[in-house]
C-alpha atoms as a PDB file:
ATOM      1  CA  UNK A   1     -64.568 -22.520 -69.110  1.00  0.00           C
ATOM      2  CA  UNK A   2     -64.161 -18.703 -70.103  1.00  0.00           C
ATOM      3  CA  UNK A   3     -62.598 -16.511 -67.502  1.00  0.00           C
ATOM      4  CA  UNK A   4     -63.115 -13.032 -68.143  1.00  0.00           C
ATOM      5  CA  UNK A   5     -60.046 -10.991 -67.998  1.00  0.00           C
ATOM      6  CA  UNK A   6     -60.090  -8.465 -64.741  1.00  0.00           C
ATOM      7  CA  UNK A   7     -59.930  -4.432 -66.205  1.00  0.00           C
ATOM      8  CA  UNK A   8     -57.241  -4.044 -63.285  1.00  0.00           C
ATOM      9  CA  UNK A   9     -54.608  -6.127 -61.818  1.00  0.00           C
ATOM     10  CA  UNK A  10     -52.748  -4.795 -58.765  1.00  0.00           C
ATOM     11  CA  UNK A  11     -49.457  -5.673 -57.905  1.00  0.00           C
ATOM     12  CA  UNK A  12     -48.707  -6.212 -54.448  1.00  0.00           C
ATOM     13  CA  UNK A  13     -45.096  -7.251 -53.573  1.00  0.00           C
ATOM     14  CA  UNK A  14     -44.955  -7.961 -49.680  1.00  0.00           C
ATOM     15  CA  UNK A  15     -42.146  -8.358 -46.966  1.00  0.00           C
ATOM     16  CA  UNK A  16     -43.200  -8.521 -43.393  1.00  0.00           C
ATOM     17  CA  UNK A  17     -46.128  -6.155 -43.657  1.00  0.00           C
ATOM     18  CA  UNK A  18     -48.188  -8.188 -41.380  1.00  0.00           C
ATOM     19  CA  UNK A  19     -48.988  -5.322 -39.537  1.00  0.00           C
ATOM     20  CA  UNK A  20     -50.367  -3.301 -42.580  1.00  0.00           C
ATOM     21  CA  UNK A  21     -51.460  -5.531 -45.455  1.00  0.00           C
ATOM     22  CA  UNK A  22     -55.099  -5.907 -44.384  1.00  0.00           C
ATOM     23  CA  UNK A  23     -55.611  -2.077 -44.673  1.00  0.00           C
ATOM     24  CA  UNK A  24     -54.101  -1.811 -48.045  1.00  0.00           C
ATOM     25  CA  UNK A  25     -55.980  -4.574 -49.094  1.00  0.00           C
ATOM     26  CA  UNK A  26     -58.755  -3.509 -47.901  1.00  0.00           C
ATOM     27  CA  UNK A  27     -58.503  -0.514 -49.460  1.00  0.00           C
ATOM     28  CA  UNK A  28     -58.723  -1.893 -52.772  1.00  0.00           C
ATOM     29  CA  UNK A  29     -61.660  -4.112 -51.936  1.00  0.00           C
ATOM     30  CA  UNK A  30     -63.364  -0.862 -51.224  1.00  0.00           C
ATOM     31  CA  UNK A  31     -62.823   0.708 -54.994  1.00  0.00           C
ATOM     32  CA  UNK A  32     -65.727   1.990 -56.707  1.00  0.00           C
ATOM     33  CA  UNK A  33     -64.646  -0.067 -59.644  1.00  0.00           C
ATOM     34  CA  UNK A  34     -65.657  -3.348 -58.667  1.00  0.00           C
ATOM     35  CA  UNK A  35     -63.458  -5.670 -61.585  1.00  0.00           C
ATOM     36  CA  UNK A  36     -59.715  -6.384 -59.687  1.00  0.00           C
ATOM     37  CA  UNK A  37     -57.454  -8.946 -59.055  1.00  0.00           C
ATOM     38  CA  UNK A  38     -54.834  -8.232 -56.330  1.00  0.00           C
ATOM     39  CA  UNK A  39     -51.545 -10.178 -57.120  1.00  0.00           C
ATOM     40  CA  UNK A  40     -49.776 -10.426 -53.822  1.00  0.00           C
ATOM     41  CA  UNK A  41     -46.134 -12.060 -53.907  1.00  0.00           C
ATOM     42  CA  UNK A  42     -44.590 -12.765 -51.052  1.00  0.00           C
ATOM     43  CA  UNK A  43     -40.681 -12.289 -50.827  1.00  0.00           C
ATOM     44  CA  UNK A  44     -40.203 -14.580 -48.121  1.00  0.00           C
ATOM     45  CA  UNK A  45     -41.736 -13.082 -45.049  1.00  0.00           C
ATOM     46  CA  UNK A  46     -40.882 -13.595 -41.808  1.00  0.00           C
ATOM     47  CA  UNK A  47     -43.799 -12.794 -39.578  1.00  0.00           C
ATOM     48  CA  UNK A  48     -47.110 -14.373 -39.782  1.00  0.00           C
ATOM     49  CA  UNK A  49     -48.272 -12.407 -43.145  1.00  0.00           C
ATOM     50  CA  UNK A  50     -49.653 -15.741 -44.565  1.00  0.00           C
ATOM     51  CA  UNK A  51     -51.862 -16.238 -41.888  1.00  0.00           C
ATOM     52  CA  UNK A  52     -53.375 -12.573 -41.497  1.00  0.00           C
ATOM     53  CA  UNK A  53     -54.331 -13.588 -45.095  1.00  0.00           C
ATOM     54  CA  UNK A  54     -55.932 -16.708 -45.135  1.00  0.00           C
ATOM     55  CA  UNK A  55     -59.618 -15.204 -44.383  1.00  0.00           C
ATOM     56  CA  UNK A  56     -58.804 -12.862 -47.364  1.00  0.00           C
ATOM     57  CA  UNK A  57     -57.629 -15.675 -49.810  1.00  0.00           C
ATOM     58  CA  UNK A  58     -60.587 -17.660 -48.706  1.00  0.00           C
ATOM     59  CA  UNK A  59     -63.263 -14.962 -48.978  1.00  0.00           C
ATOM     60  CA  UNK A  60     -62.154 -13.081 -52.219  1.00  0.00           C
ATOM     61  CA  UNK A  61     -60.739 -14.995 -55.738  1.00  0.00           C
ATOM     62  CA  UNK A  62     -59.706 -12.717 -56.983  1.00  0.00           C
ATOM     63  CA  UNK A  63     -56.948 -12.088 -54.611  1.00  0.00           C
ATOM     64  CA  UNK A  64     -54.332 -14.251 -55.324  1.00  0.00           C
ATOM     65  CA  UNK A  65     -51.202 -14.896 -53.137  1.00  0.00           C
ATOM     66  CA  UNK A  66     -47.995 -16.690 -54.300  1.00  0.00           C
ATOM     67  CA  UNK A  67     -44.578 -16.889 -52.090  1.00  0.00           C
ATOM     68  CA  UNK A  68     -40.917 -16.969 -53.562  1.00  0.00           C
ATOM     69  CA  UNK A  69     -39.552 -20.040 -53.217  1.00  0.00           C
ATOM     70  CA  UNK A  70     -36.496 -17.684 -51.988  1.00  0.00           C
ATOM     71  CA  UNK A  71     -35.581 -14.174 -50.513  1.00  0.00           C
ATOM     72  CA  UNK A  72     -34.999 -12.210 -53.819  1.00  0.00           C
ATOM     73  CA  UNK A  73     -36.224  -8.542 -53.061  1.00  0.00           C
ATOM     74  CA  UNK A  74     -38.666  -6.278 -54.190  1.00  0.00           C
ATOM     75  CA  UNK A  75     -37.948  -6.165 -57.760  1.00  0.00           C
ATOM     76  CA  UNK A  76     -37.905 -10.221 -58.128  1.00  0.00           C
ATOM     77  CA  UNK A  77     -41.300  -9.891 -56.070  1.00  0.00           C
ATOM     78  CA  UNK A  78     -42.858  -7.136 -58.590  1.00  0.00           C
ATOM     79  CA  UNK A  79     -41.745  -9.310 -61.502  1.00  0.00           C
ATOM     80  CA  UNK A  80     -43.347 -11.798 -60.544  1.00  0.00           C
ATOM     81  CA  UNK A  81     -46.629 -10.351 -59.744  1.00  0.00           C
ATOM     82  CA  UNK A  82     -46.910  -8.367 -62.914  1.00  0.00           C
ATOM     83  CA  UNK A  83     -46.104 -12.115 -65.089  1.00  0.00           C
ATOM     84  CA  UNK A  84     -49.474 -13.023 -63.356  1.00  0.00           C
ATOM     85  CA  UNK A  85     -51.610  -9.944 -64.136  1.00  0.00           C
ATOM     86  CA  UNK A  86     -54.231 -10.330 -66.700  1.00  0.00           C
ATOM     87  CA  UNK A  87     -55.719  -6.939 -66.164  1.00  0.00           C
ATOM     88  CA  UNK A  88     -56.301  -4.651 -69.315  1.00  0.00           C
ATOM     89  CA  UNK A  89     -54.356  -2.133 -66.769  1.00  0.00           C
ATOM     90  CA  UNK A  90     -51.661  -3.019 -64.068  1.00  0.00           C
ATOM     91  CA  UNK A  91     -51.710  -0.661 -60.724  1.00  0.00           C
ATOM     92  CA  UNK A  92     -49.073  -0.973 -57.892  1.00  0.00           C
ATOM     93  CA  UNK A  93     -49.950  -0.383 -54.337  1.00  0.00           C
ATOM     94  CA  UNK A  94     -47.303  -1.498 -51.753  1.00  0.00           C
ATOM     95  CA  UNK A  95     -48.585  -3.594 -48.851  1.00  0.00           C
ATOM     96  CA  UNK A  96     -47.932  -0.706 -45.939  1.00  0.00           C
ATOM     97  CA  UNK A  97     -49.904   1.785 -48.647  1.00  0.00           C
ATOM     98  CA  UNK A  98     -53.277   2.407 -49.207  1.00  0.00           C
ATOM     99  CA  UNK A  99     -55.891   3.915 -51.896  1.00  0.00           C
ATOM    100  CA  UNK A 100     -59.237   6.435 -51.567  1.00  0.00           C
ATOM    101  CA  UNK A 101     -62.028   4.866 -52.561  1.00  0.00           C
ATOM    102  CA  UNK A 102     -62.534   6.258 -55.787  1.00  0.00           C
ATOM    103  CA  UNK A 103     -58.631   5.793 -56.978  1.00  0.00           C
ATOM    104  CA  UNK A 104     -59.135   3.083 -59.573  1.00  0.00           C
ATOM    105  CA  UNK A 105     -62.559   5.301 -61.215  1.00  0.00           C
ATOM    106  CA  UNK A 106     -61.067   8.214 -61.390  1.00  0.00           C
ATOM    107  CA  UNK A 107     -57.742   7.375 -62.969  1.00  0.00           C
ATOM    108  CA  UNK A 108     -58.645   5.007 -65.116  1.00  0.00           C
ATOM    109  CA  UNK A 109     -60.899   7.766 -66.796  1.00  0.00           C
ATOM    110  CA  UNK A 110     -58.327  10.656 -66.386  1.00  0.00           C
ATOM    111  CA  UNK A 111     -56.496   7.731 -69.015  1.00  0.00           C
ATOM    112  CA  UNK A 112     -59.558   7.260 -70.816  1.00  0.00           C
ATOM    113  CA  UNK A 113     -59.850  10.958 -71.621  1.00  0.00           C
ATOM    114  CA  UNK A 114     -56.153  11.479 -71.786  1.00  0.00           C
ATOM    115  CA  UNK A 115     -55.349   8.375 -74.257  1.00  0.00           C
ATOM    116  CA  UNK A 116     -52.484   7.658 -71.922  1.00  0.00           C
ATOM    117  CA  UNK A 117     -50.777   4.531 -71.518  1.00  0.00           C
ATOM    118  CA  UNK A 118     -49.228   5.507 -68.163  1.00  0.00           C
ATOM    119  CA  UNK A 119     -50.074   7.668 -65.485  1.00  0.00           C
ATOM    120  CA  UNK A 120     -49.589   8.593 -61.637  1.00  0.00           C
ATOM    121  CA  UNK A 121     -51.358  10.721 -59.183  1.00  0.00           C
ATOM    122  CA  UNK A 122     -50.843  12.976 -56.258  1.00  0.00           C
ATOM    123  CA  UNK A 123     -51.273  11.286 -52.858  1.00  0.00           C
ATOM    124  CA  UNK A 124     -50.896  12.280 -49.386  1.00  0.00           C
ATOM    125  CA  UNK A 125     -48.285  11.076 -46.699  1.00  0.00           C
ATOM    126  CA  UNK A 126     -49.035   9.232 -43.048  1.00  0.00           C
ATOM    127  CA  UNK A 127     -46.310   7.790 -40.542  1.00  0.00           C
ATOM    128  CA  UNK A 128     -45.695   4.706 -39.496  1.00  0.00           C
ATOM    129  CA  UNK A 129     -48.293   4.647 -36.782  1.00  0.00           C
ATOM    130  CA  UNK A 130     -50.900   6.181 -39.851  1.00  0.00           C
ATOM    131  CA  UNK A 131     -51.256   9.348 -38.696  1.00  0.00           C
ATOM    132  CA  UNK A 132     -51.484  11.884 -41.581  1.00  0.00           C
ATOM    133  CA  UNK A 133     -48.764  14.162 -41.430  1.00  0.00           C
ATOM    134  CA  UNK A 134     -51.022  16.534 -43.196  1.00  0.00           C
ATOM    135  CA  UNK A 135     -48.910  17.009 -46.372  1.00  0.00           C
ATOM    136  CA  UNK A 136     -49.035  15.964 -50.543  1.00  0.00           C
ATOM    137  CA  UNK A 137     -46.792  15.319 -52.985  1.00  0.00           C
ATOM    138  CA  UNK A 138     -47.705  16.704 -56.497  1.00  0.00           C
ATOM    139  CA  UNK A 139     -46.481  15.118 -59.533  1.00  0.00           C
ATOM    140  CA  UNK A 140     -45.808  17.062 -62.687  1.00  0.00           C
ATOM    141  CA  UNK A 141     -48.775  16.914 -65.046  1.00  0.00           C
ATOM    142  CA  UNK A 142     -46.284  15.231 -68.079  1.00  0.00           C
ATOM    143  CA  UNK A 143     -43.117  13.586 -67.249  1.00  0.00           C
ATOM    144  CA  UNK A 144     -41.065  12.254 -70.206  1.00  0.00           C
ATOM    145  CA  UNK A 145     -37.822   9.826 -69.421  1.00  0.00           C
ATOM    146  CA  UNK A 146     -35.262  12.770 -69.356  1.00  0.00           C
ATOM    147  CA  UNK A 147     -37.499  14.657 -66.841  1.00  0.00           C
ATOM    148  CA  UNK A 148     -38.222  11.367 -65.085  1.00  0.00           C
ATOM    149  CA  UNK A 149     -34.426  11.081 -64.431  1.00  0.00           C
ATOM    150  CA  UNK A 150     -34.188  14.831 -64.062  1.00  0.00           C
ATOM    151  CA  UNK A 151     -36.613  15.495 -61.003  1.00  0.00           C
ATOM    152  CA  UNK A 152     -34.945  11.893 -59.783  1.00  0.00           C
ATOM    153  CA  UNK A 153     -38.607   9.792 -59.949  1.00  0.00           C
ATOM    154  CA  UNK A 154     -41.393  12.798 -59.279  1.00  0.00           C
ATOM    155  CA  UNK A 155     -43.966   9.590 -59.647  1.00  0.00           C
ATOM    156  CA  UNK A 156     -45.006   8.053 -56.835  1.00  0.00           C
ATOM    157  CA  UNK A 157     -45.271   3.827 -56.959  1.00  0.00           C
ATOM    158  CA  UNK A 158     -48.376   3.675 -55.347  1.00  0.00           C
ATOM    159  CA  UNK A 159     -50.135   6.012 -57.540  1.00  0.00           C
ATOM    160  CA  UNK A 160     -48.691   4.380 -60.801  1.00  0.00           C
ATOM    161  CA  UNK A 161     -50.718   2.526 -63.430  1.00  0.00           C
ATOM    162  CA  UNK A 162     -50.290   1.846 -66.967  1.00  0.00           C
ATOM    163  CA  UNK A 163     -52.170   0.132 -69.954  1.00  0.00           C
ATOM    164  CA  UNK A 164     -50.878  -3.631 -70.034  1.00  0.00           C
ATOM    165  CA  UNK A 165     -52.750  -4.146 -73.262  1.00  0.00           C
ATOM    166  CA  UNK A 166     -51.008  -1.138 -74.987  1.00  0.00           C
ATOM    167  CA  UNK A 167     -47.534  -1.507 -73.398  1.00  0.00           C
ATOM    168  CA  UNK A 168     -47.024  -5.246 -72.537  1.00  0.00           C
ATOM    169  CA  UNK A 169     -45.629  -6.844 -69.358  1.00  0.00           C
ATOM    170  CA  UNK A 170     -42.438  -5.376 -68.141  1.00  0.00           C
ATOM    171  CA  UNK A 171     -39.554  -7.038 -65.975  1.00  0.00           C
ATOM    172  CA  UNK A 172     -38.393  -4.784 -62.740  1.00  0.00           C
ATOM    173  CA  UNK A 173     -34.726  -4.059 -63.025  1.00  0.00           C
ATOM    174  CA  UNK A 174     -32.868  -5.739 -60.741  1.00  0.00           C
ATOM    175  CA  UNK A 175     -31.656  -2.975 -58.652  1.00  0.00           C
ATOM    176  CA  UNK A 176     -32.177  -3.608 -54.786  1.00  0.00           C
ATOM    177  CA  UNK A 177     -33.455  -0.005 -54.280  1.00  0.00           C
ATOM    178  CA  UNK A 178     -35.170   1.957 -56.806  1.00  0.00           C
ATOM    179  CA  UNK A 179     -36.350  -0.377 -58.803  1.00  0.00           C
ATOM    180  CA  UNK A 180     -39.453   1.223 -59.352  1.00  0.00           C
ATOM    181  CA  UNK A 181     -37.792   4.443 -60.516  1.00  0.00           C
ATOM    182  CA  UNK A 182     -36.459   2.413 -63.064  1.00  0.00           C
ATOM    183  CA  UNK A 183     -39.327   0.316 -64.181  1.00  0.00           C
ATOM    184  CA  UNK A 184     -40.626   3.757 -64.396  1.00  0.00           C
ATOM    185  CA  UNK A 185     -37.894   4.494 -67.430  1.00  0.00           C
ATOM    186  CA  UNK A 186     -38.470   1.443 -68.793  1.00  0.00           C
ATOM    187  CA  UNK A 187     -42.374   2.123 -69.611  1.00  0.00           C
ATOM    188  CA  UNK A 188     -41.207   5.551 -70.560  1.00  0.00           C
ATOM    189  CA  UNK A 189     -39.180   3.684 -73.400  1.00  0.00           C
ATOM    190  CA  UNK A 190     -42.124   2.789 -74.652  1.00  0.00           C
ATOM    191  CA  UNK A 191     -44.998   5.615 -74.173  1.00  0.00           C
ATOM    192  CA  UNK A 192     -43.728   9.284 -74.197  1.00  0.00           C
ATOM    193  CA  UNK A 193     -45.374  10.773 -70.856  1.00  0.00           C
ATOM    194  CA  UNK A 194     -46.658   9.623 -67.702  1.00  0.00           C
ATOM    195  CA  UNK A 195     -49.728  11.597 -67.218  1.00  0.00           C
ATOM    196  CA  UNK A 196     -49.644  13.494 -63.692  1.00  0.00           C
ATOM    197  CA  UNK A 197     -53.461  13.966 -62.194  1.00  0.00           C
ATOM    198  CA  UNK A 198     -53.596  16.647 -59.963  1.00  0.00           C
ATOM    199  CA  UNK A 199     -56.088  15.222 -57.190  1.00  0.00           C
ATOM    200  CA  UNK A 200     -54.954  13.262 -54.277  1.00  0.00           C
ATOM    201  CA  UNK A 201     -55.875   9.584 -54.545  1.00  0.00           C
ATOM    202  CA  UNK A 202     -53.388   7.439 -51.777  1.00  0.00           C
ATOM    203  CA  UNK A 203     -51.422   7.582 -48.785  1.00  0.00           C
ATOM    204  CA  UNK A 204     -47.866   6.767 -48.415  1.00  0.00           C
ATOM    205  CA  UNK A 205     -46.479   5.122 -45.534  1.00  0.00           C
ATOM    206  CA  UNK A 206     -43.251   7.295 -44.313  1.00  0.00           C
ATOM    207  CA  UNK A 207     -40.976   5.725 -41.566  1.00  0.00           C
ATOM    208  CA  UNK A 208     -41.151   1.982 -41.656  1.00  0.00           C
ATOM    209  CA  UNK A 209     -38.079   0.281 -40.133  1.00  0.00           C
ATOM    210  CA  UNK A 210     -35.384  -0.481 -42.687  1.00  0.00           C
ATOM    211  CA  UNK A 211     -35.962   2.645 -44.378  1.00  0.00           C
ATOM    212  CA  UNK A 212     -32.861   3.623 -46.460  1.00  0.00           C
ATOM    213  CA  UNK A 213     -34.653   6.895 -47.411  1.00  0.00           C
ATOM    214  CA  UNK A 214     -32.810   8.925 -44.336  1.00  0.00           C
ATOM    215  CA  UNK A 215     -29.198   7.856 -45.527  1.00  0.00           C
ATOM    216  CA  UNK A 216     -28.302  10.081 -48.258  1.00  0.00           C
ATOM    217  CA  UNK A 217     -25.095   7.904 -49.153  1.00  0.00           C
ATOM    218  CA  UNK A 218     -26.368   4.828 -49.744  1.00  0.00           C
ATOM    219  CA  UNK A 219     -29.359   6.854 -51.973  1.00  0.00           C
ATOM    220  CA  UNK A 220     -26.329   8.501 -53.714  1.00  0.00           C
ATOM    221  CA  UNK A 221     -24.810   4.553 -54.381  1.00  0.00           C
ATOM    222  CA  UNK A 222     -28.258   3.292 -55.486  1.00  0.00           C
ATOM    223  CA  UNK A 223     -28.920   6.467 -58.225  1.00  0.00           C
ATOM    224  CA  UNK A 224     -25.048   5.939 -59.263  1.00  0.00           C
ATOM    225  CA  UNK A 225     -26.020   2.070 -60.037  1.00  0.00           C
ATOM    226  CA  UNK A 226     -29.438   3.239 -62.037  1.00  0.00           C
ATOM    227  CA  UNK A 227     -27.793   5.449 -64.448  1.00  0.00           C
ATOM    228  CA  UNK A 228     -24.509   3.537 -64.612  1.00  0.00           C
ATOM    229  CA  UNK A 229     -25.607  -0.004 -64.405  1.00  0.00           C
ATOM    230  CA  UNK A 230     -29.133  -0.078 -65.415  1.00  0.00           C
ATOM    231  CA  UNK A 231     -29.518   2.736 -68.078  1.00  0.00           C
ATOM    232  CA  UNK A 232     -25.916   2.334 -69.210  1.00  0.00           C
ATOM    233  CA  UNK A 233     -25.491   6.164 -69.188  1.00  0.00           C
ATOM    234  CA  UNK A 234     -21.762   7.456 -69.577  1.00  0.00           C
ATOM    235  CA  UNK A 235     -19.946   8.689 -66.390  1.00  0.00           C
ATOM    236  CA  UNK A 236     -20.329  12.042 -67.419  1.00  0.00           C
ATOM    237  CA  UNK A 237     -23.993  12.065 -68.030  1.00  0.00           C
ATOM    238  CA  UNK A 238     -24.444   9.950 -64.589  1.00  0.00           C
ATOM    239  CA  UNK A 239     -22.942  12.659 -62.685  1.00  0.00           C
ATOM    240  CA  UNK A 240     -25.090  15.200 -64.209  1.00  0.00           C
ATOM    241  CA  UNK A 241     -28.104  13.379 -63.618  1.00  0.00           C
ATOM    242  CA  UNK A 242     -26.564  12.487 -60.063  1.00  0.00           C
ATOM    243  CA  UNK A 243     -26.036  16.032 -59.632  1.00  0.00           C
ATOM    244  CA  UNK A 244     -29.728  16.821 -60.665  1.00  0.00           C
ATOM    245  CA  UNK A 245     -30.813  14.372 -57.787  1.00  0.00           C
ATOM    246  CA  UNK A 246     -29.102  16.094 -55.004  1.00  0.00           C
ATOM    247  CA  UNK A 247     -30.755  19.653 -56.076  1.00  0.00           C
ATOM    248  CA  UNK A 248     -34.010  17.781 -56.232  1.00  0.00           C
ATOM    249  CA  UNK A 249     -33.522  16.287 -52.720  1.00  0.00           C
ATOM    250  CA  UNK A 250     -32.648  19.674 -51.210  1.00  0.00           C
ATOM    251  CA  UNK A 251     -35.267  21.755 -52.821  1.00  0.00           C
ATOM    252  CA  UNK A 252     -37.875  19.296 -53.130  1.00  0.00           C
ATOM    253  CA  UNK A 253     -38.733  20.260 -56.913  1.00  0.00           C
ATOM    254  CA  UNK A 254     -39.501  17.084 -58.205  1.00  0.00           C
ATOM    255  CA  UNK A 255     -42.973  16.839 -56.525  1.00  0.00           C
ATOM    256  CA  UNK A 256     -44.816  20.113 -55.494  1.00  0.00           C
ATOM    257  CA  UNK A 257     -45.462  19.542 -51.851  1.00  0.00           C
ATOM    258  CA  UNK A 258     -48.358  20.822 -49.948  1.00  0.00           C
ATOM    259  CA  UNK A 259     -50.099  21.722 -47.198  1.00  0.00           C
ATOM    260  CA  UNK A 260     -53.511  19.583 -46.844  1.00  0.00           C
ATOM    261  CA  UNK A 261     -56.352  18.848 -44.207  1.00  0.00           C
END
């Protein structure tokens, strides 16, 4: 039998998120654009995760839920999920994240009218609890790979999508932390810009335990193994660029941030 392909596969790598999976889920089942698959892989959880997904695995499928057969981290977990996409476009949306309604229509034809392969979005920031904390992070509206590594990563994961027909599948680098920022710089390899759209389209979770975004050390150790180990820069050129990620972190220039309702 002929199974159509789905226009957009999300990837959805998850890791004790029991307590926040069903609203990022749900936010994709409330898209306007209607043909998804969500590829959830599970890196081993801990808490009851499968369970507050049964009724979703049962109900919708085109949600489709796969465990590691070991603790591997989040760029095993991504990997894996974007092997099994068949959309014409993969998105990412972390399991404590979530997406506005109209997310998927509106950048899919911002890269319609664009002709981009890859593009991100602004989106606003909540805390744990999901409380907007009334601020958004704007990316720039073209970001090439020296600018990517520049403004250390100005796009945001959640926000992210890029044309799997045009570009291919990619493997996540196996980095432990980061590894978005440089799956990012892969795909930038192989399209020149990620498109920025200006309009707020998600909301990133800030402050979940575990967090190593508040220790500025072991941030400096993970950047230092991206350029060094991943991108096989020289040590010169790896200073520099770790050098450009400490004036980004103190003056915040990567993303324009702002003030919202």
């Amino acid at each position: 039998m002929f199974h159509k392909s789905p226009l957009v596969s999300v990837i959805m790598p998850t890791y004790n998120c029991a307590a926040y999976i069903s609203t990022s889920i749900e936010s994709v089942i409330s898209q306007t654009v209607t043909d998804w698959e969500i590829q959830i892989v599970d890196d081993c959880s801990t808490d009851n995760t499968q369970s507050v997904l049964q009724p979703y695995l049962k109900k919708y499928p085109n949600i489709h839920y796969y465990c590691l057969p070991e603790n591997g981290g989040p760029a095993v977990a991504r990997t894996e999920a974007i092997k099994r996409a068949a959309g014409k476009y993969i998105a990412f949306l972390d399991s404590d994240d979530l997406w506005f309604p109209d997310k998927l229509e509106k950048q899919i034809s911002f890269m319609e009218k664009k002709e981009a392969a890859f593009s991100c979005t602004a989106y606003a920031q909540m805390d744990a609890d999901g409380n907007s904390l009334h601020t958004a992070l704007y990316p720039p509206e073209q970001t090439d790979y020296k600018r990517c590594i520049r403004l250390s990563n100005p796009i945001g994961n959640l926000t992210a999508m890029y044309d799997q027909e045009a570009l291919g599948k990619f493997a996540v680098p196996l980095i432990k932390k980061r590894n978005d920022f440089a799956l990012w710089l892969q795909i930038l390899k192989k399209t020149p810009y990620c498109y920025g759209m200006q309009e707020v389209l998600g909301t990133y979770r800030l402050g979940r335990k575990g967090s190593v975004s508040s220790n500025k050390l072991k941030q400096a150790k993970y950047h230092w193994q991206l350029y060094r180990q991943i991108e096989g820069h020289s040590r010169l050129q790896s200073l520099y660029e770790l050098g450009c990620w400490v004036l980004v972190k103190g003056t915040h220039i990567g993303q324009k941030k702002k003030r919202i309702r």
